[in-house]
Protein backbone atom coordinates (compact mmCIF):
# COMPACT_ATOMS: atom_id res chain seq x y z
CA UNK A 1 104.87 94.51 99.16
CA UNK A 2 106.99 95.51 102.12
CA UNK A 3 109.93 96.55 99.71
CA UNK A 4 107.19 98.73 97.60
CA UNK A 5 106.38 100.85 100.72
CA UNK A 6 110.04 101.29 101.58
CA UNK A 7 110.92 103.02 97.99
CA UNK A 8 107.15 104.66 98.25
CA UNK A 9 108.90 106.79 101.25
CA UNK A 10 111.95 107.02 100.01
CA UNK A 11 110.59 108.00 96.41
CA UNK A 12 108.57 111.23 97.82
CA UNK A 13 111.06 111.91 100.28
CA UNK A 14 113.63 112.77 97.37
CA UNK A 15 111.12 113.99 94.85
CA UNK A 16 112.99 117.41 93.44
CA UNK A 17 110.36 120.34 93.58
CA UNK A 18 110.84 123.51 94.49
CA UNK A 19 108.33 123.03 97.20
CA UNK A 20 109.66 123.45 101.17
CA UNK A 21 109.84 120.39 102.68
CA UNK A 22 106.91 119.73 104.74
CA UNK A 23 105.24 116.53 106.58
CA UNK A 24 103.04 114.65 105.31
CA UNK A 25 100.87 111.30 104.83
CA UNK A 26 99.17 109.64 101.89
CA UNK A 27 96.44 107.29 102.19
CA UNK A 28 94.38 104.97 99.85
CA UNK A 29 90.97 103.64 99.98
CA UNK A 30 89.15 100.51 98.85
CA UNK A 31 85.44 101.15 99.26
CA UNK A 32 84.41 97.46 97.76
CA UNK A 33 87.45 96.14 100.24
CA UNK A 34 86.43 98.38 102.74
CA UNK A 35 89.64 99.08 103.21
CA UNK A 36 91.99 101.74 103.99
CA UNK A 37 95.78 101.88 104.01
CA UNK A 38 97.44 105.32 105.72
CA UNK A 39 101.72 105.94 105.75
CA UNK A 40 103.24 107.03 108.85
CA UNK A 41 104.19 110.50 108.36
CA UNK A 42 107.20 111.86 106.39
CA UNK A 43 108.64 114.63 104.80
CA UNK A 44 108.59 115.81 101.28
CA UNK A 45 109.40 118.65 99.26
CA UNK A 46 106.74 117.21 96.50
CA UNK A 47 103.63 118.88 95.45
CA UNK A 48 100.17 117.22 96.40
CA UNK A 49 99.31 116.21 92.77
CA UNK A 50 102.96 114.22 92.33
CA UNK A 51 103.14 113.02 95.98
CA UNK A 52 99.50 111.45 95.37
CA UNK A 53 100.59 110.29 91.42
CA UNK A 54 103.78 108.81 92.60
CA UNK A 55 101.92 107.08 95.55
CA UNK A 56 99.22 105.27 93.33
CA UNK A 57 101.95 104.39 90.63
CA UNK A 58 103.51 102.72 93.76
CA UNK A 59 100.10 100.59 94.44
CA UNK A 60 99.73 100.02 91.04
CA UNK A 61 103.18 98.25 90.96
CA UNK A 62 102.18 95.94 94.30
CA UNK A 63 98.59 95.38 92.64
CA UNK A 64 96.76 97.06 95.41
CA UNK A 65 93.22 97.40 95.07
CA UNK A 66 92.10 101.43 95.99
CA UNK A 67 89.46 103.61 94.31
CA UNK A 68 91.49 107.25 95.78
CA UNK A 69 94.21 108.74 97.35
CA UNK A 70 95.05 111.67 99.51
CA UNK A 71 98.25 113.03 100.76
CA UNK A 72 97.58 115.58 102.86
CA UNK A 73 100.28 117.98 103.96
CA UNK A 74 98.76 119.70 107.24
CA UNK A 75 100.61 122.86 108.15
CA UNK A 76 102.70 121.61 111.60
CA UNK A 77 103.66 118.41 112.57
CA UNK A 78 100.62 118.77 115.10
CA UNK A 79 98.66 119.12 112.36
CA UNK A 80 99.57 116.12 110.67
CA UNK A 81 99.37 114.17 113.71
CA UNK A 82 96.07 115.28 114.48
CA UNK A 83 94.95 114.71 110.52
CA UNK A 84 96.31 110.87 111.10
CA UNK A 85 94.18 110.91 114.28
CA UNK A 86 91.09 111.76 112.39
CA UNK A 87 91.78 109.61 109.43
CA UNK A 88 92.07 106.44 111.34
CA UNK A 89 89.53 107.20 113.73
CA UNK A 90 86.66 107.79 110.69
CA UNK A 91 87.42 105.42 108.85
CA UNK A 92 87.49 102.06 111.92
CA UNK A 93 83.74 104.44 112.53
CA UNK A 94 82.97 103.89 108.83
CA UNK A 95 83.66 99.96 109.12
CA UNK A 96 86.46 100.13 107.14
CA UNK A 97 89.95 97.91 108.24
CA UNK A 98 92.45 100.53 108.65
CA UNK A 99 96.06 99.09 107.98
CA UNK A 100 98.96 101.72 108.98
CA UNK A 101 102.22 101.53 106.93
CA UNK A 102 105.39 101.71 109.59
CA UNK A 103 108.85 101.53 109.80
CA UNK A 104 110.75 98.49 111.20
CA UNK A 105 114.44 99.29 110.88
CA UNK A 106 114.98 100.60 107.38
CA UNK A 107 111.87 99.10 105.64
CA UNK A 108 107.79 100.27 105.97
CA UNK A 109 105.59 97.40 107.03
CA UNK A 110 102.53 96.98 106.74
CA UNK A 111 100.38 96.21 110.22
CA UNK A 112 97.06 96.46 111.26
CA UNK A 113 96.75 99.46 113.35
């Protein structure tokens, strides 16, 4: 799973689209698992609708449960920070385990946050 995350990144990262690069964060969730998995921030130049297709392809591939994804792309880096913030926040509220995707050196983790 840890290598799936690493080309997730890398995979929207260098998306072509004529889109401006901007940061973002995608996150799944698995209401029956009550679960929810959120990326660190990155930036993209893909759309919404291919970030989040490209992103559940990915989960697909590692056979991770979800029922929906986001990937938000929040207008500043503050923005996205703040949107992270919220998004963890709710959802440990909700009852949900919230699992953060991070780098360690050049590959994305995955660690209870």
């Amino acid at each position: 799973m840890r290598g799936l995350f690493g080309a997730l990144v890398l995979g929207l990262a260098m998306t072509p689209a004529s889109h401006a690069a901007q940061d973002r964060f995608c996150i799944a969730f698995s209401f029956a698992g009550r679960i929810t998995y959120i990326t660190e921030p990155f930036t993209s130049r893909a759309s919404q609708a291919d970030a989040e297709a490209y992103f559940r392809n990915q989960l697909d591939s590692a056979q991770v449960r979800y029922d929906a994804v986001q990937c938000p792309a929040p207008e500043s880096n503050a923005g996205t920070q703040a949107s992270l913030a919220t998004a963890r926040s709710f959802n440990a509220k909700m009852g949900f385990k919230v699992l953060t995707l991070r780098f360690s050196g050049n590959q994305l983790v995955l660690s209870r946050r």
